[in-house]
C-alpha atoms as a PDB file:
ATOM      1  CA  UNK A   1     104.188  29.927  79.538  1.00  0.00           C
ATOM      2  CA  UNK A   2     105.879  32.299  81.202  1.00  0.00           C
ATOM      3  CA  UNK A   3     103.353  32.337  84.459  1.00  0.00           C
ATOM      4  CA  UNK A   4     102.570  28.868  84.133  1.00  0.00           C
ATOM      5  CA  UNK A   5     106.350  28.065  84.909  1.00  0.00           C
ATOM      6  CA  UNK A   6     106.223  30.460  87.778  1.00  0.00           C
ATOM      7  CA  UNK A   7     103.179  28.978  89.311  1.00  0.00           C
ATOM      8  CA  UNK A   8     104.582  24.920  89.209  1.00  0.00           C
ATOM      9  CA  UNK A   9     108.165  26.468  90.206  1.00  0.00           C
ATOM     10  CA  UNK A  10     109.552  24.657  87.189  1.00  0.00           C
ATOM     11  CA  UNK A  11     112.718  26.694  85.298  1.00  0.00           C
ATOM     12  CA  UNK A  12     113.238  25.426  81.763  1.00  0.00           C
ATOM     13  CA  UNK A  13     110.610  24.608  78.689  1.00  0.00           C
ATOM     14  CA  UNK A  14     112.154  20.970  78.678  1.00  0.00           C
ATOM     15  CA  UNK A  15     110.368  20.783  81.969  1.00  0.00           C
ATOM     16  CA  UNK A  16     107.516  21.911  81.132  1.00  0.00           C
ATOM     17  CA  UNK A  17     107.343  20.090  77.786  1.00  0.00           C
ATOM     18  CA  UNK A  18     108.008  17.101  79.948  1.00  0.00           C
ATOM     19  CA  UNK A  19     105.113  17.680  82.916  1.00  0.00           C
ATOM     20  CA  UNK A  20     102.578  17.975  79.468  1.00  0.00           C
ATOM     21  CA  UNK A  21     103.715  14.647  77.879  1.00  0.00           C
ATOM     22  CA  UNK A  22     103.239  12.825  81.282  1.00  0.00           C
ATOM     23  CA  UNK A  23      99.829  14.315  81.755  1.00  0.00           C
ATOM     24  CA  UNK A  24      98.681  13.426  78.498  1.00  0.00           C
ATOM     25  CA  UNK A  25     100.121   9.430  78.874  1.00  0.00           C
ATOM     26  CA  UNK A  26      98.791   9.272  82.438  1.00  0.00           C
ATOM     27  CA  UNK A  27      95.274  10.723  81.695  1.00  0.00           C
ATOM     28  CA  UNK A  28      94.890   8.279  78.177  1.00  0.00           C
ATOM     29  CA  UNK A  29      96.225   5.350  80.202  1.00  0.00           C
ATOM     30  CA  UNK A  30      93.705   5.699  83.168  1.00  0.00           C
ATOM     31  CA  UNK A  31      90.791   6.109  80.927  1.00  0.00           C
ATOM     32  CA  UNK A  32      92.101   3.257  78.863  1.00  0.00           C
ATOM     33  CA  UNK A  33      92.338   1.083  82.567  1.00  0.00           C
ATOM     34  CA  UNK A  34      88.945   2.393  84.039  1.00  0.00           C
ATOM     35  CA  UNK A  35      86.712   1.184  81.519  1.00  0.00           C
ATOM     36  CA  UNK A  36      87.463  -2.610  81.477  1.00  0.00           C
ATOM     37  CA  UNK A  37      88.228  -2.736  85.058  1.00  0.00           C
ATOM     38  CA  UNK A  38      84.237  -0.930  85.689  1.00  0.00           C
ATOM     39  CA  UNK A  39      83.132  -3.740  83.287  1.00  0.00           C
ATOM     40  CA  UNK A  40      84.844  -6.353  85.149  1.00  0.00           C
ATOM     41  CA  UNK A  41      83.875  -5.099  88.793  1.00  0.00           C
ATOM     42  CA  UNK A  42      79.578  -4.222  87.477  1.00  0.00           C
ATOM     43  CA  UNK A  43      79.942  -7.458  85.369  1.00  0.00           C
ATOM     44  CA  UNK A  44      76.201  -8.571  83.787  1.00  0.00           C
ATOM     45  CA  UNK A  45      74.236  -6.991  86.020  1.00  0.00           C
ATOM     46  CA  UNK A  46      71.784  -3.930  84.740  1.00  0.00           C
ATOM     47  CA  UNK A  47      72.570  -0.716  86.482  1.00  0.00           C
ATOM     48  CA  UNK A  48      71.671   2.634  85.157  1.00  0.00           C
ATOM     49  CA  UNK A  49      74.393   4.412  83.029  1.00  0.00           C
ATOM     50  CA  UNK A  50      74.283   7.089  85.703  1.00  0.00           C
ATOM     51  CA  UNK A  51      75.482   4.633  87.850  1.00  0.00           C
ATOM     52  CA  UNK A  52      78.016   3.244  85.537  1.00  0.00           C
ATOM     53  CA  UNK A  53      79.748   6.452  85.126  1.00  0.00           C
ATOM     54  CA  UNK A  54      79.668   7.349  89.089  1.00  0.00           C
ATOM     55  CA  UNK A  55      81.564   4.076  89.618  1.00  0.00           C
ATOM     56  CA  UNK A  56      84.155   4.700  86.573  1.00  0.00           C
ATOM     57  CA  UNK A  57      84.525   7.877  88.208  1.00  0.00           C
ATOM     58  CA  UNK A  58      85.447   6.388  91.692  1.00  0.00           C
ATOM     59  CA  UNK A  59      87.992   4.117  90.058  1.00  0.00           C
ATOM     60  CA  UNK A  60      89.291   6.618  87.796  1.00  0.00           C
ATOM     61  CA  UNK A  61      90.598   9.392  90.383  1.00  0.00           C
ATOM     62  CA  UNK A  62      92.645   6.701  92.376  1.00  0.00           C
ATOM     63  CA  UNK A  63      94.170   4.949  89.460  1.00  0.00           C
ATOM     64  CA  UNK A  64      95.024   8.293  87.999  1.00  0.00           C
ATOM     65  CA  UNK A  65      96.376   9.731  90.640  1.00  0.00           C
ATOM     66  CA  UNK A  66      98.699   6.120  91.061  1.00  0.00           C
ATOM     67  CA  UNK A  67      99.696   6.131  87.421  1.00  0.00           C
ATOM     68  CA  UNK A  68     100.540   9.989  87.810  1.00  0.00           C
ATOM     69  CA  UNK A  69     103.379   9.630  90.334  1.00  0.00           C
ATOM     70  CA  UNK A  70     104.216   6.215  88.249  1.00  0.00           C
ATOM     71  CA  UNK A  71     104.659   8.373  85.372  1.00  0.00           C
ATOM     72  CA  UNK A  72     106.408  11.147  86.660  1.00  0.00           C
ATOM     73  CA  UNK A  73     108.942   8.537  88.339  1.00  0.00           C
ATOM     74  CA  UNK A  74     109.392   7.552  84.846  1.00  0.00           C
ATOM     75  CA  UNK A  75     110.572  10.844  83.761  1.00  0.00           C
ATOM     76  CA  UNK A  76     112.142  12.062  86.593  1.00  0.00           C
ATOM     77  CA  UNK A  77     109.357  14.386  87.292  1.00  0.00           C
ATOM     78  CA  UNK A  78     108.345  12.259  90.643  1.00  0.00           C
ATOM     79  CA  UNK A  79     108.857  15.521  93.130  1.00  0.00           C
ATOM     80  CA  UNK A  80     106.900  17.680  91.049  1.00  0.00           C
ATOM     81  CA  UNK A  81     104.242  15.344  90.962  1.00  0.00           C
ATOM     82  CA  UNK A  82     103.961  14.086  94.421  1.00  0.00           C
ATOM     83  CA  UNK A  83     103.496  17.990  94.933  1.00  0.00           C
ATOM     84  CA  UNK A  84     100.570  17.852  92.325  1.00  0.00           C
ATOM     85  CA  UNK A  85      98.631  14.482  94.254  1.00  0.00           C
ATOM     86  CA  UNK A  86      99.076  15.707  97.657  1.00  0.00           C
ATOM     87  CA  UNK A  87      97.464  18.831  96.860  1.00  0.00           C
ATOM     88  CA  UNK A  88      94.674  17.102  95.436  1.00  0.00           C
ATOM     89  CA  UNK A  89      94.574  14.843  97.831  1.00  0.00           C
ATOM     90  CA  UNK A  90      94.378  17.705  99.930  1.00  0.00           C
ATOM     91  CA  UNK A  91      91.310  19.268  98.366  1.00  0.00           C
ATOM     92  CA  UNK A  92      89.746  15.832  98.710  1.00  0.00           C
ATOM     93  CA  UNK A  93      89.906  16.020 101.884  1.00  0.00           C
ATOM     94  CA  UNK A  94      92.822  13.280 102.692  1.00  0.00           C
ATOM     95  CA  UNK A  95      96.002  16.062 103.399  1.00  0.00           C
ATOM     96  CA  UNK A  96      96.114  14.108 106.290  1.00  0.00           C
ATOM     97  CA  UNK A  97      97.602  10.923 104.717  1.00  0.00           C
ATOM     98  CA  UNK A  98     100.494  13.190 103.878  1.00  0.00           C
ATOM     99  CA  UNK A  99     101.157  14.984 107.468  1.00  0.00           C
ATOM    100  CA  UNK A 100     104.055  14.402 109.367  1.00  0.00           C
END
């Protein structure tokens, strides 16, 4: 734990305790938001499951990413977080929505 809080720059367990609850309600949430919302946008039509789970994919990493810093807002955890997505974001390729 000990490195773990040294790494995110975070000082108490609380924190940290917090930062692992919002993970785990962001990352059921998205998956639970993904799945209907691929449904809705393939609707009847007969793609290959490869397919299905490329698109999921695609929706998944923005809506997690948006439910993340919704989330963390919640539990006042919104700078750490915004931290977290723009380095993401960053290895994505798209640090330059976040330069000044």
């Amino acid at each position: 734990m000990k490195k773990l809080k040294e790494r995110w720059g975070i000082t108490s367990n609380f924190q940290i305790i917090i930062i692992f609850i919002v993970f785990a309600i962001t990352g059921s949430t998205s998956a639970y938001i993904s799945g209907p919302l691929t449904e809705y946008i393939i609707g009847d039509s007969n793609i290959n499951s490869f397919f299905k789970i490329i698109i999921r994919i695609l929706l998944l990493t923005p809506i997690y990413q948006v439910l993340l810093l919704f989330f963390g807002f919640i539990f006042f955890q919104f700078n750490f977080f915004f931290k977290f997505v723009k380095k993401f974001l960053s290895f994505l390729g798209l640090g330059f929505l976040f330069r000044d």
